[in-house]
N, C-alpha and C. Protein backbone atom coordinates (compact mmCIF):
# COMPACT_ATOMS: atom_id res chain seq x y z
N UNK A 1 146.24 335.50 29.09
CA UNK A 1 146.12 336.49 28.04
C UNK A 1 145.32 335.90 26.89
N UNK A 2 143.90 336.69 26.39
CA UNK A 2 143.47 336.14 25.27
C UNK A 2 143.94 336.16 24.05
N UNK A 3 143.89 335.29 23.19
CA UNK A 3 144.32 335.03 21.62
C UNK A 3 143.40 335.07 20.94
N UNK A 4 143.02 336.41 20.40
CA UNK A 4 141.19 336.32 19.84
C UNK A 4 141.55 337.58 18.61
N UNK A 5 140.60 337.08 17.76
CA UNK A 5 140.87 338.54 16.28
C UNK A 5 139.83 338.75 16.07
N UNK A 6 138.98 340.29 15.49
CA UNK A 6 137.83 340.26 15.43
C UNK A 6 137.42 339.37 14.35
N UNK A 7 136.21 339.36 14.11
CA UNK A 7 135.62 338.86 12.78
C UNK A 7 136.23 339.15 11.22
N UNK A 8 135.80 340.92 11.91
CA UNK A 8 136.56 341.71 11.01
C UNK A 8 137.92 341.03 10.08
N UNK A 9 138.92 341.44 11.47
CA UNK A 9 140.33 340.84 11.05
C UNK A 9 140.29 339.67 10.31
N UNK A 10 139.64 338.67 10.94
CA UNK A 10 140.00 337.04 10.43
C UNK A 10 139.02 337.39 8.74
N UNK A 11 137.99 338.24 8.51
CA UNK A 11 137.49 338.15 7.20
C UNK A 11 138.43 339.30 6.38
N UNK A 12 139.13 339.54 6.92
CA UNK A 12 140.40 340.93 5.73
C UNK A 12 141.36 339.55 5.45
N UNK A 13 141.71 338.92 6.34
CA UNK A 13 142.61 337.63 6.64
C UNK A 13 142.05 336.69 5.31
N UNK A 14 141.14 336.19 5.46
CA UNK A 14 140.94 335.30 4.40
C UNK A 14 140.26 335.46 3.22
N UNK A 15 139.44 336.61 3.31
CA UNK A 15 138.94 336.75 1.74
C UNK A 15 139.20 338.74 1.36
N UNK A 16 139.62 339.44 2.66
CA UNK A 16 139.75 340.50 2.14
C UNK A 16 140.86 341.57 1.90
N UNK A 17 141.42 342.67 2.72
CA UNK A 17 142.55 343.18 2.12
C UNK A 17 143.68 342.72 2.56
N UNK A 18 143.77 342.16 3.37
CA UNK A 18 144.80 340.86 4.02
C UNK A 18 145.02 339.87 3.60
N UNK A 19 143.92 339.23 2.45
CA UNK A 19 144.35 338.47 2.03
C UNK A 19 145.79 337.82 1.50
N UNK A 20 146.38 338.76 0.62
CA UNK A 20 147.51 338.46 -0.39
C UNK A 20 148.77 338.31 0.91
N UNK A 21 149.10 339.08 1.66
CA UNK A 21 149.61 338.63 3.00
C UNK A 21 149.29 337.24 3.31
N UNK A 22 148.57 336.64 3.51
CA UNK A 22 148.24 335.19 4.26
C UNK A 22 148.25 334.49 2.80
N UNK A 23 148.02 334.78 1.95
CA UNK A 23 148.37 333.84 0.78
C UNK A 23 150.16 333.44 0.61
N UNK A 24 150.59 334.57 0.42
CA UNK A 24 152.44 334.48 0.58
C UNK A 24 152.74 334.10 1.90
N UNK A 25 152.18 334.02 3.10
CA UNK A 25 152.87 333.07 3.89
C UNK A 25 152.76 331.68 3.80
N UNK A 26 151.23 331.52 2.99
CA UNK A 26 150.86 330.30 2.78
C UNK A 26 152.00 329.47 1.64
N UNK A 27 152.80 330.17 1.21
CA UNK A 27 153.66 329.55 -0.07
C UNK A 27 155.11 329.59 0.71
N UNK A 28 154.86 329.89 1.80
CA UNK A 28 156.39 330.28 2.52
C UNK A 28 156.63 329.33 3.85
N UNK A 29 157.08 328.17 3.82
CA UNK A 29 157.02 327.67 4.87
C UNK A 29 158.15 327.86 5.89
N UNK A 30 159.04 328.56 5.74
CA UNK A 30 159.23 329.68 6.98
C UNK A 30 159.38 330.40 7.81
N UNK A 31 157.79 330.89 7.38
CA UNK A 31 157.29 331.80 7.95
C UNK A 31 156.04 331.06 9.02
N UNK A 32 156.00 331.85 9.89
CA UNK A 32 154.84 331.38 10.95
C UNK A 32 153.77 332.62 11.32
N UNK A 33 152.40 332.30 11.35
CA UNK A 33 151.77 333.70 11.90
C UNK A 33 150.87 332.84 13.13
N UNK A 34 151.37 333.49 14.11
CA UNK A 34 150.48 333.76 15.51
C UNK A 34 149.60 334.59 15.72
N UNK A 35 148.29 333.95 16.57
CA UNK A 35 147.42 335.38 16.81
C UNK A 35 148.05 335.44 18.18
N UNK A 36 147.45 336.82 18.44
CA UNK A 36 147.35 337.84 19.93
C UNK A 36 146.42 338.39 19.72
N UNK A 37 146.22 339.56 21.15
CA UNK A 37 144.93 339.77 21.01
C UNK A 37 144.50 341.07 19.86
N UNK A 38 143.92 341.25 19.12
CA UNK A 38 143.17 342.16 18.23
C UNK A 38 144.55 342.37 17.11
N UNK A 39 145.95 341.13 17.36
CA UNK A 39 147.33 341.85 16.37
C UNK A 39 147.62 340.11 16.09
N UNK A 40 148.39 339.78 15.06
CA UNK A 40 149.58 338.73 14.68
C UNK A 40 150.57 338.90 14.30
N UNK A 41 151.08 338.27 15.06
CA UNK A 41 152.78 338.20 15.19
C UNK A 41 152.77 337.22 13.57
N UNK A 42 154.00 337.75 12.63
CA UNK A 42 154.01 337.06 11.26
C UNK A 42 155.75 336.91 11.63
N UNK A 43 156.38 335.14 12.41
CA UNK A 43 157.90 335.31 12.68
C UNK A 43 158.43 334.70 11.76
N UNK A 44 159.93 334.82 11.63
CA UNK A 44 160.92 334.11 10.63
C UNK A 44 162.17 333.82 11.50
N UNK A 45 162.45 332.67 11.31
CA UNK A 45 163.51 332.18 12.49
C UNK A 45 163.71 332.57 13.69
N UNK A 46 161.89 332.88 14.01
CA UNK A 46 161.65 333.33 15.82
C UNK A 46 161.61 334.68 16.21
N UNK A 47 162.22 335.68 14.83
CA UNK A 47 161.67 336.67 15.09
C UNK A 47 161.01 337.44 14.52
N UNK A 48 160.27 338.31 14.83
CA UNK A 48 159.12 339.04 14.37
C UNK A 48 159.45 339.86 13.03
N UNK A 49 158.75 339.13 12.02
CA UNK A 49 159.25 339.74 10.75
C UNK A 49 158.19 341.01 10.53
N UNK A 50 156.79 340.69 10.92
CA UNK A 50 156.11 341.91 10.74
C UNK A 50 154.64 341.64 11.60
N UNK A 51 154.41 342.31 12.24
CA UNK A 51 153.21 342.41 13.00
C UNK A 51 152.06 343.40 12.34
N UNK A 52 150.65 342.42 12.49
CA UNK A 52 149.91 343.45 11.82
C UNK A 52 148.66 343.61 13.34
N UNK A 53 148.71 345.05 13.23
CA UNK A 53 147.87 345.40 14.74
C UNK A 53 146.04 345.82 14.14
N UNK A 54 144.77 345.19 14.84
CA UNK A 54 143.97 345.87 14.48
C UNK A 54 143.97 347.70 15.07
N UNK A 55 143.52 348.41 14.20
CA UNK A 55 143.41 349.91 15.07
C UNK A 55 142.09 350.55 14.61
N UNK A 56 140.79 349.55 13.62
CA UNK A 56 140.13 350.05 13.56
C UNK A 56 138.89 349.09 12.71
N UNK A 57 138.05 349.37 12.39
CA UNK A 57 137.23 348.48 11.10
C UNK A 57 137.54 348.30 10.06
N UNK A 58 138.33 347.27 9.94
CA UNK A 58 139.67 347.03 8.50
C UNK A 58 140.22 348.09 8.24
N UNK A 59 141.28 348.69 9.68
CA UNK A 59 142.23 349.75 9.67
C UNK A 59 143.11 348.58 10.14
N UNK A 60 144.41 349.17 9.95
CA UNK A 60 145.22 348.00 10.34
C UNK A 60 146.13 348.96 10.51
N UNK A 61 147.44 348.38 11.26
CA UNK A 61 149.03 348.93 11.74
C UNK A 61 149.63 348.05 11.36
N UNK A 62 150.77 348.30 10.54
CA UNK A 62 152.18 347.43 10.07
C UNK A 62 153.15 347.33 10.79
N UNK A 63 153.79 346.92 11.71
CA UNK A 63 154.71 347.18 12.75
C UNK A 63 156.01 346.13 12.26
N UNK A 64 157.51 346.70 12.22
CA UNK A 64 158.40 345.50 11.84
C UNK A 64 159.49 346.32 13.13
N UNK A 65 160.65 345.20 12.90
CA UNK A 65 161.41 345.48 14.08
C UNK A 65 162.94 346.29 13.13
N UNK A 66 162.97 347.89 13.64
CA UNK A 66 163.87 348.01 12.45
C UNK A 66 165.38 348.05 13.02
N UNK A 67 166.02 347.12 14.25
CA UNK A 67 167.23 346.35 14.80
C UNK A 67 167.16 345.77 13.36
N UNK A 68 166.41 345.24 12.68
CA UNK A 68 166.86 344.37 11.69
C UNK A 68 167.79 344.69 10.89
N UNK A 69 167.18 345.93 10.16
CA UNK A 69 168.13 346.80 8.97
C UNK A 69 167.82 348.00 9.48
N UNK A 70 168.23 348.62 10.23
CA UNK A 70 168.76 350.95 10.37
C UNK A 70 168.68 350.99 9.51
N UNK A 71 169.59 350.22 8.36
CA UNK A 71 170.11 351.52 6.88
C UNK A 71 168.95 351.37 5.99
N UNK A 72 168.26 350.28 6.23
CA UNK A 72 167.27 349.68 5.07
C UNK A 72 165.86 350.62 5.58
N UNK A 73 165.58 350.53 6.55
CA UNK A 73 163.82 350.77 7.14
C UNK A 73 163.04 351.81 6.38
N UNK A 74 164.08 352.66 5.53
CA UNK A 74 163.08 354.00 4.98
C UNK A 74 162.10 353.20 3.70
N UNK A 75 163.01 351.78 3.70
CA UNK A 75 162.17 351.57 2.26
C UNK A 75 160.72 351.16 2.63
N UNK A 76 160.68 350.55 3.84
CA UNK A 76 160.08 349.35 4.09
C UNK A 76 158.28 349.80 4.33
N UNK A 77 158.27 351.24 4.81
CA UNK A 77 156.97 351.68 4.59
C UNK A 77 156.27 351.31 3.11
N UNK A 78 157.06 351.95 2.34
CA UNK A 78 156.72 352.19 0.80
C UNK A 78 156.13 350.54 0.35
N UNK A 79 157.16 349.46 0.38
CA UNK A 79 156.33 348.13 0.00
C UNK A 79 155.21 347.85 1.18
N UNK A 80 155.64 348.37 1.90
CA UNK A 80 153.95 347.67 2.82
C UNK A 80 152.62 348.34 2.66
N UNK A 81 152.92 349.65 2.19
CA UNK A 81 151.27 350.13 1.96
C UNK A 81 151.00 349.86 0.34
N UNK A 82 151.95 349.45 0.02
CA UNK A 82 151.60 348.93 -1.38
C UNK A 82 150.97 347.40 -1.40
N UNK A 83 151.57 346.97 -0.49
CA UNK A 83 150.88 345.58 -0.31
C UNK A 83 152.06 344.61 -0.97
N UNK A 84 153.01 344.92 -1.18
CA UNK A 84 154.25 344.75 -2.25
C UNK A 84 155.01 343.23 -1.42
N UNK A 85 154.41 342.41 -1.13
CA UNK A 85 154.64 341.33 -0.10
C UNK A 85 156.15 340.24 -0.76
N UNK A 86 155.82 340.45 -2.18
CA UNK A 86 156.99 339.57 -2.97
C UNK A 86 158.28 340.02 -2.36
N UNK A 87 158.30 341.46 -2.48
CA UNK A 87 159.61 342.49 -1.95
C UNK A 87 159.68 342.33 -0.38
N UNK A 88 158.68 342.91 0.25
CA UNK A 88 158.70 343.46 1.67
C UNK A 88 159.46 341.71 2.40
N UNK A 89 159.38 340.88 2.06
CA UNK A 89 159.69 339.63 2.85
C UNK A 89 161.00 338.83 2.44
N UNK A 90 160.87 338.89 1.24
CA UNK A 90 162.75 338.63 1.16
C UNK A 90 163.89 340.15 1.49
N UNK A 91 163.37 341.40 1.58
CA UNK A 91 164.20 341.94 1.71
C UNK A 91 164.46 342.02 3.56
N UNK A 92 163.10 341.85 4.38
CA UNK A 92 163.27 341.46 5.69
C UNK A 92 164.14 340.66 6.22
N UNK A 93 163.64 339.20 5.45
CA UNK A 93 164.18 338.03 5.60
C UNK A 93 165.87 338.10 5.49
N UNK A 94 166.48 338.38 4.21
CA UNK A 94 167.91 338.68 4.18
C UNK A 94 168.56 339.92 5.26
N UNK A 95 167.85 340.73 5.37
CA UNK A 95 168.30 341.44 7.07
C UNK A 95 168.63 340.66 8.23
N UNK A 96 167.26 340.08 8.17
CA UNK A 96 167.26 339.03 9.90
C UNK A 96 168.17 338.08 9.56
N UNK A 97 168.46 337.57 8.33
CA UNK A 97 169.37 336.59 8.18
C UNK A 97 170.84 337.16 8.75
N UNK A 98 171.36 338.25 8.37
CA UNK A 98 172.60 339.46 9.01
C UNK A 98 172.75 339.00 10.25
N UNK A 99 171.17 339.76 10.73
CA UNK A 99 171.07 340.08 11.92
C UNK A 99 171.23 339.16 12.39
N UNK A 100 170.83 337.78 12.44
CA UNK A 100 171.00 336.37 13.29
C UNK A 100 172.37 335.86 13.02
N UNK A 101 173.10 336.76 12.06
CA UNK A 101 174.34 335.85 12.02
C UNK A 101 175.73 336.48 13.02
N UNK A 102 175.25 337.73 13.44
CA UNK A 102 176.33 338.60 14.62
C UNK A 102 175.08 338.09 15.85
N UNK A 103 173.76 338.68 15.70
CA UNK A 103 173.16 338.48 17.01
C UNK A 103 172.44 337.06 16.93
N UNK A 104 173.15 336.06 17.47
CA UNK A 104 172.40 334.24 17.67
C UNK A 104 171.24 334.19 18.41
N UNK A 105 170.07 333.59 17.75
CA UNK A 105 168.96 333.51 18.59
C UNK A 105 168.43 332.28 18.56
N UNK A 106 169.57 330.89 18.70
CA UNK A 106 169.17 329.82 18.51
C UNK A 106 167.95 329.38 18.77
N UNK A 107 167.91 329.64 20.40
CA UNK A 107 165.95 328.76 21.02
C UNK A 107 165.28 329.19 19.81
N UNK A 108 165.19 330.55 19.92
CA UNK A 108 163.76 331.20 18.84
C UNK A 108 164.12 330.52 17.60
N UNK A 109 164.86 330.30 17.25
CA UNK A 109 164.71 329.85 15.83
C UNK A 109 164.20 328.22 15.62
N UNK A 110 164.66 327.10 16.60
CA UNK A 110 164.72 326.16 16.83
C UNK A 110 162.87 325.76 17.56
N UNK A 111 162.77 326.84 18.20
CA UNK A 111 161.23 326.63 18.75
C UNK A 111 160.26 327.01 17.42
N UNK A 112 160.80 328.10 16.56
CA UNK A 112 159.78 327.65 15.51
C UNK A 112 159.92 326.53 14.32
N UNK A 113 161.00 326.20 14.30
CA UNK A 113 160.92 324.86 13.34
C UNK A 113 160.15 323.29 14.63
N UNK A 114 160.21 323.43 15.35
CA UNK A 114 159.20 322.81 16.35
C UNK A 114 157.63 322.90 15.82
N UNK A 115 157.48 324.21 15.90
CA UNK A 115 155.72 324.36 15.04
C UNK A 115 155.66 323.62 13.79
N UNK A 116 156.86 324.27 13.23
CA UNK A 116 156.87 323.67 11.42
C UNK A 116 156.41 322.30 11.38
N UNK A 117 157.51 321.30 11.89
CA UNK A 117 157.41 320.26 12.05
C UNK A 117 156.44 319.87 12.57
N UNK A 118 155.59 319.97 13.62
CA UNK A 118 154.65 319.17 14.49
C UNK A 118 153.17 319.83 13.87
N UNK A 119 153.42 320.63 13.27
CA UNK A 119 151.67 321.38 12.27
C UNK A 119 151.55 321.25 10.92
N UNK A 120 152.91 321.39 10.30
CA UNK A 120 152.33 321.35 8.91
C UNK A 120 153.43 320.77 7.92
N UNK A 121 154.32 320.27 7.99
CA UNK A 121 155.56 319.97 7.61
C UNK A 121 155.15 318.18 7.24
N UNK A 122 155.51 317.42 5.95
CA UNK A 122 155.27 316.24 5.54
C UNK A 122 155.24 315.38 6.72
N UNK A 123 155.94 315.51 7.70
CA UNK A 123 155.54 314.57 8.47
C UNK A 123 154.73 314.46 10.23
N UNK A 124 154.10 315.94 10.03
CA UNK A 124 153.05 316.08 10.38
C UNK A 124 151.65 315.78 11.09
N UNK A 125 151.73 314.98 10.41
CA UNK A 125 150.32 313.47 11.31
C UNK A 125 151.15 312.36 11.77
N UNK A 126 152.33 312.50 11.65
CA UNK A 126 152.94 311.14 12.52
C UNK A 126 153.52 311.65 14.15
N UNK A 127 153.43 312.86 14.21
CA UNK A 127 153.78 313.58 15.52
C UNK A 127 152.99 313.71 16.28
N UNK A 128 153.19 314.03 17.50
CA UNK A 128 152.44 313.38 19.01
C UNK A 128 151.83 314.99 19.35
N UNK A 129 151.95 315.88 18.87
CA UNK A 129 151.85 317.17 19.36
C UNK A 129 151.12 318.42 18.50
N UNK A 130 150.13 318.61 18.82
CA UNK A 130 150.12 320.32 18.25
C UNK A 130 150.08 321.33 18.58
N UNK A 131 151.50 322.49 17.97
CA UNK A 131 151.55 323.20 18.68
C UNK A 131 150.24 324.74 18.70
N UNK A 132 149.61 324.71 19.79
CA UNK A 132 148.84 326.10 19.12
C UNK A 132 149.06 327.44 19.67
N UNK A 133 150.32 327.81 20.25
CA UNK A 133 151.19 329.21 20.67
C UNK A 133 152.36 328.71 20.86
N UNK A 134 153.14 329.95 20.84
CA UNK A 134 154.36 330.07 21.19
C UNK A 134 154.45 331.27 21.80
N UNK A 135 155.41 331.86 22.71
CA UNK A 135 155.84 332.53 23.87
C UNK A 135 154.81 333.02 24.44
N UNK A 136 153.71 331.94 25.13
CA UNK A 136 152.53 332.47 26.00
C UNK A 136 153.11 333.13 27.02
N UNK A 137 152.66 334.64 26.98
CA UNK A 137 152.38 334.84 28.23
C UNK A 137 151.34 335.77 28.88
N UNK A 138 151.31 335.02 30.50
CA UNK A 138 149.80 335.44 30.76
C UNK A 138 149.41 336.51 31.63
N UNK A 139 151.04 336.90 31.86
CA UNK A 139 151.38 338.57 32.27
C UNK A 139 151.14 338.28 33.68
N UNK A 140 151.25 337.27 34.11
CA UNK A 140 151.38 336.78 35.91
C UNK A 140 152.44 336.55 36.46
N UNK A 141 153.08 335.29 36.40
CA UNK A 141 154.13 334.32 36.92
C UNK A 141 154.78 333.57 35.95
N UNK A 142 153.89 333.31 34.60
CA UNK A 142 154.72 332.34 33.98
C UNK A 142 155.02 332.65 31.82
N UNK A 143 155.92 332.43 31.23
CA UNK A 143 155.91 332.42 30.15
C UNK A 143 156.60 331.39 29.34
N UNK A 144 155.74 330.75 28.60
CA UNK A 144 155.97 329.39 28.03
C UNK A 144 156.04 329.46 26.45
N UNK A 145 157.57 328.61 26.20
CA UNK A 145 158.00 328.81 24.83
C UNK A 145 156.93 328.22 24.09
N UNK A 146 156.44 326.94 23.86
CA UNK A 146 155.62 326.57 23.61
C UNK A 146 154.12 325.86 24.24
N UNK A 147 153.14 326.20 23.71
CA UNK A 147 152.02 325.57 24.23
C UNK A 147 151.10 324.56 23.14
N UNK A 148 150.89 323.02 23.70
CA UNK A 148 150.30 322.20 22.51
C UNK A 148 149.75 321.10 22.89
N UNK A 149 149.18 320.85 22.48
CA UNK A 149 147.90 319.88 22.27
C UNK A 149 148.81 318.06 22.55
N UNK A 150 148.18 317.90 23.40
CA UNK A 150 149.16 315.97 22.84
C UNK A 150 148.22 315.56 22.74
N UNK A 151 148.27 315.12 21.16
CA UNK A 151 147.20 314.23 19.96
C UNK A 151 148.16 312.96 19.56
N UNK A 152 147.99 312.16 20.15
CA UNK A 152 149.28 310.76 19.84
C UNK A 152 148.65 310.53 18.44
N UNK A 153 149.64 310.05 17.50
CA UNK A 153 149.65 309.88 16.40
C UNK A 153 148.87 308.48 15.81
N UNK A 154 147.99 307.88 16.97
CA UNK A 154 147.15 306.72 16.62
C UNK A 154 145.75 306.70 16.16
N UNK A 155 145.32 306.09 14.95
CA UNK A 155 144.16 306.58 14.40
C UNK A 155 142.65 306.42 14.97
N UNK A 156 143.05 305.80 16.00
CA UNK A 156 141.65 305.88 17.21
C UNK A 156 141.76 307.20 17.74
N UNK A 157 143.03 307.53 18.25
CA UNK A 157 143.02 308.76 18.81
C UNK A 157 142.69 310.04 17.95
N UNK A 158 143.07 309.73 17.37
CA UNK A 158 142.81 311.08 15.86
C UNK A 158 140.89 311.35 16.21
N UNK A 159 140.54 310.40 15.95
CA UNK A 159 138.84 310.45 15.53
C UNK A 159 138.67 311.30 17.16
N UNK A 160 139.33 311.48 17.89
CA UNK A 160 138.55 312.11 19.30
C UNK A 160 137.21 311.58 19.80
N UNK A 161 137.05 310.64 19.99
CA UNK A 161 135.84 309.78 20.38
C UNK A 161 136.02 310.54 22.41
N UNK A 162 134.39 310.25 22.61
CA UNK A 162 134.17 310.53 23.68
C UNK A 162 134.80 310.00 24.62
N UNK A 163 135.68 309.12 24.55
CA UNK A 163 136.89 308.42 25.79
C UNK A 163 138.01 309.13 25.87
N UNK A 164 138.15 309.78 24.57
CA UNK A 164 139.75 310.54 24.40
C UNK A 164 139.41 311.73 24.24
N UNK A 165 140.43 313.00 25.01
CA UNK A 165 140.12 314.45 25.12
C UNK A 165 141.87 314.52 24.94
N UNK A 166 142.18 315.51 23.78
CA UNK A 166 143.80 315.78 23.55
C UNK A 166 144.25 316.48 25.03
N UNK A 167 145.71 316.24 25.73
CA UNK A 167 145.82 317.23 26.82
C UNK A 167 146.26 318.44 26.54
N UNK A 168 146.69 319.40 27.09
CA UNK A 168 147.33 320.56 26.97
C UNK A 168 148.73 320.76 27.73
N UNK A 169 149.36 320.91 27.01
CA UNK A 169 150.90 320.89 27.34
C UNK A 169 151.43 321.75 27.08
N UNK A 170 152.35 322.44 28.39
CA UNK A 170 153.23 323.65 27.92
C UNK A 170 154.82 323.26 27.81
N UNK A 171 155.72 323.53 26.92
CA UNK A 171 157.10 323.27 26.50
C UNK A 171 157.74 324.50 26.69
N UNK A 172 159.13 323.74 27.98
CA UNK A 172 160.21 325.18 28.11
C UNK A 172 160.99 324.52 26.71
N UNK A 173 161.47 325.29 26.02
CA UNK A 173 162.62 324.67 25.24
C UNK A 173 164.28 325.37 25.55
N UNK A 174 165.12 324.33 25.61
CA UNK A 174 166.51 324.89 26.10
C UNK A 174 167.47 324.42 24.96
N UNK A 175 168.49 325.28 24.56
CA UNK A 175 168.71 325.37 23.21
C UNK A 175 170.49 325.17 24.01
N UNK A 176 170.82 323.92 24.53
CA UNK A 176 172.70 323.90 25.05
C UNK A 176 172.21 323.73 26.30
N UNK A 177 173.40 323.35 27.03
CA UNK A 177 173.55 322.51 28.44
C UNK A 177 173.80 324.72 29.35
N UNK A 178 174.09 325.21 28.66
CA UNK A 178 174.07 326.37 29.23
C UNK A 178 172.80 327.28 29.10
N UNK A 179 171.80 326.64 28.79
CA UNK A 179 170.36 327.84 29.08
C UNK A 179 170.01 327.09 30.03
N UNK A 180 170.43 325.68 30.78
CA UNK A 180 169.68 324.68 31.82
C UNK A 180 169.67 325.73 33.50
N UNK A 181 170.46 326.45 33.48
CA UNK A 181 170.67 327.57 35.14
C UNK A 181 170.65 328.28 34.33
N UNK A 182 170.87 329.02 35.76
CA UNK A 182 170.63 330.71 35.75
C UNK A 182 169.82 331.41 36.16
N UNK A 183 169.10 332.64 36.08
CA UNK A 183 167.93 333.43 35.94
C UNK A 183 167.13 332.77 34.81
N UNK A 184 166.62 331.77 33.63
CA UNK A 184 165.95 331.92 32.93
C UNK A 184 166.19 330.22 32.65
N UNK A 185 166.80 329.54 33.91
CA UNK A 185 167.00 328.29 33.84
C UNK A 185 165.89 327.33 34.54
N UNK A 186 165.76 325.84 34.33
CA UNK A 186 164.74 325.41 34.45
C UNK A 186 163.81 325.42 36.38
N UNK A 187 164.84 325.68 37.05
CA UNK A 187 164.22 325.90 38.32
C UNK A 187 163.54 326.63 38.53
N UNK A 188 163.98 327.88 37.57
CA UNK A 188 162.86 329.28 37.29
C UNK A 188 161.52 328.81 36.79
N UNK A 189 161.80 327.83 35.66
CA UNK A 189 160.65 327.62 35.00
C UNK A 189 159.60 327.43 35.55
N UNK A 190 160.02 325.94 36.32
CA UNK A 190 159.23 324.86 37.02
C UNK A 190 158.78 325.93 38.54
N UNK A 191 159.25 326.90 39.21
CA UNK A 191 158.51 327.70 39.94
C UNK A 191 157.43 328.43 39.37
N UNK A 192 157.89 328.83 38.23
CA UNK A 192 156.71 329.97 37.24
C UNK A 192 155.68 329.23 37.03
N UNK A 193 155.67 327.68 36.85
CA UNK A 193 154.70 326.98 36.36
C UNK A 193 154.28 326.56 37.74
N UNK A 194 154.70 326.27 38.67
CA UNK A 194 153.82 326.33 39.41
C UNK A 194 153.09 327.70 40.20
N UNK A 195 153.51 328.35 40.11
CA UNK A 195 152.52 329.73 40.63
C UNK A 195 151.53 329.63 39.75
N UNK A 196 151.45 329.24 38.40
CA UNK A 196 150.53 329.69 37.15
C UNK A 196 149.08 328.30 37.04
N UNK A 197 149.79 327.13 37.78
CA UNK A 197 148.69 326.62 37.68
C UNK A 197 148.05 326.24 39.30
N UNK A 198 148.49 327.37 39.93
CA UNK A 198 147.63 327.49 41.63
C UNK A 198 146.76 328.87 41.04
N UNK A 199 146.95 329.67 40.19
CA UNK A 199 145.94 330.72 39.67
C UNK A 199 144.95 330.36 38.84
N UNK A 200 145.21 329.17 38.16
CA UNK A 200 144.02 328.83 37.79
C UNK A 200 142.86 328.20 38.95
């Protein structure tokens, strides 16, 4: 599955009506934004705090998940076409906080402090890994919590000289000795991953 945004998008993203969005995540560490294809996933403790979909030439779709807050969602139009980002994200955020405290979504939460840590978090360049997706999937055989780069933390390796090429690594993550079986346990995995790399 491709991970691609138009031009368009990525220039509303950084200098145009998207901006102030990607500025407040930038002060929010978090928060995480993923691309997909022509949309980004914007998560908070793994789950989708607000998705923004392209639908046109700097037309955009606001999409949030409203399991979060029923009683709350009528507001939530009103700060988003305002652009009202100070509001729209702590009042999300304290929902999903609810919501994660009856419904537990340990992995997801735990797989994104994984990004935090290994991309942008103080200690950062001393980690072996970067992550550049989370829940790939490629709509075949296989879906992988994380996908990332192994960049060993040595300063020969850093410079990427023509001897060294970073590998690509995909991460199941299992959150307790009880996500290890099952339907969604690692025997599953390690079959999914192999169907996925006989298709390549």
């Amino acid at each position: 599955m491709k991970r691609v945004l138009s031009s368009t998008f990525m220039s509303d993203l950084l200098t145009g009506s998207l901006e102030r969005v990607l500025a407040y995540i930038h002060k929010d560490n978090t928060l995480d934004v993923e691309i997909r294809e022509k949309f980004i996933n914007i998560y908070y403790r793994g789950g989708n705090i607000l998705r923004i979909i392209e639908i046109g030439i700097s037309k955009y779709k606001f999409e949030y998940d409203e399991n979060y807050l029923p009683n709350l969602a009528s507001n939530l139009p009103a700060l988003i076409s305002s652009a009202n980002w100070e509001l729209y994200f702590p009042l999300m955020k304290q929902a999903m906080d609810f919501y994660f405290s009856e419904h537990r979504k340990e992995e997801r939460e735990y797989q994104q402090l994984v990004v935090r840590d290994n991309n942008y978090s103080s200690i950062a360049n001393s980690t072996d890994y970067f992550i550049i997706d989370i829940e790939y999937d490629n709509h075949a055989h296989a879906r992988f919590d994380l996908v990332a780069l192994e960049w060993p933390s040595v300063a020969s390796l850093r410079k990427l000289s023509n001897e060294y090429k970073p590998k690509l690594v995909v991460i199941e993550m299992k959150y307790g000795d009880g996500a290890l079986t099952g339907s969604a346990g690692m025997k599953k995995h390690l079959s999914d991953f192999d169907l996925f790399i006989h298709d390549i």
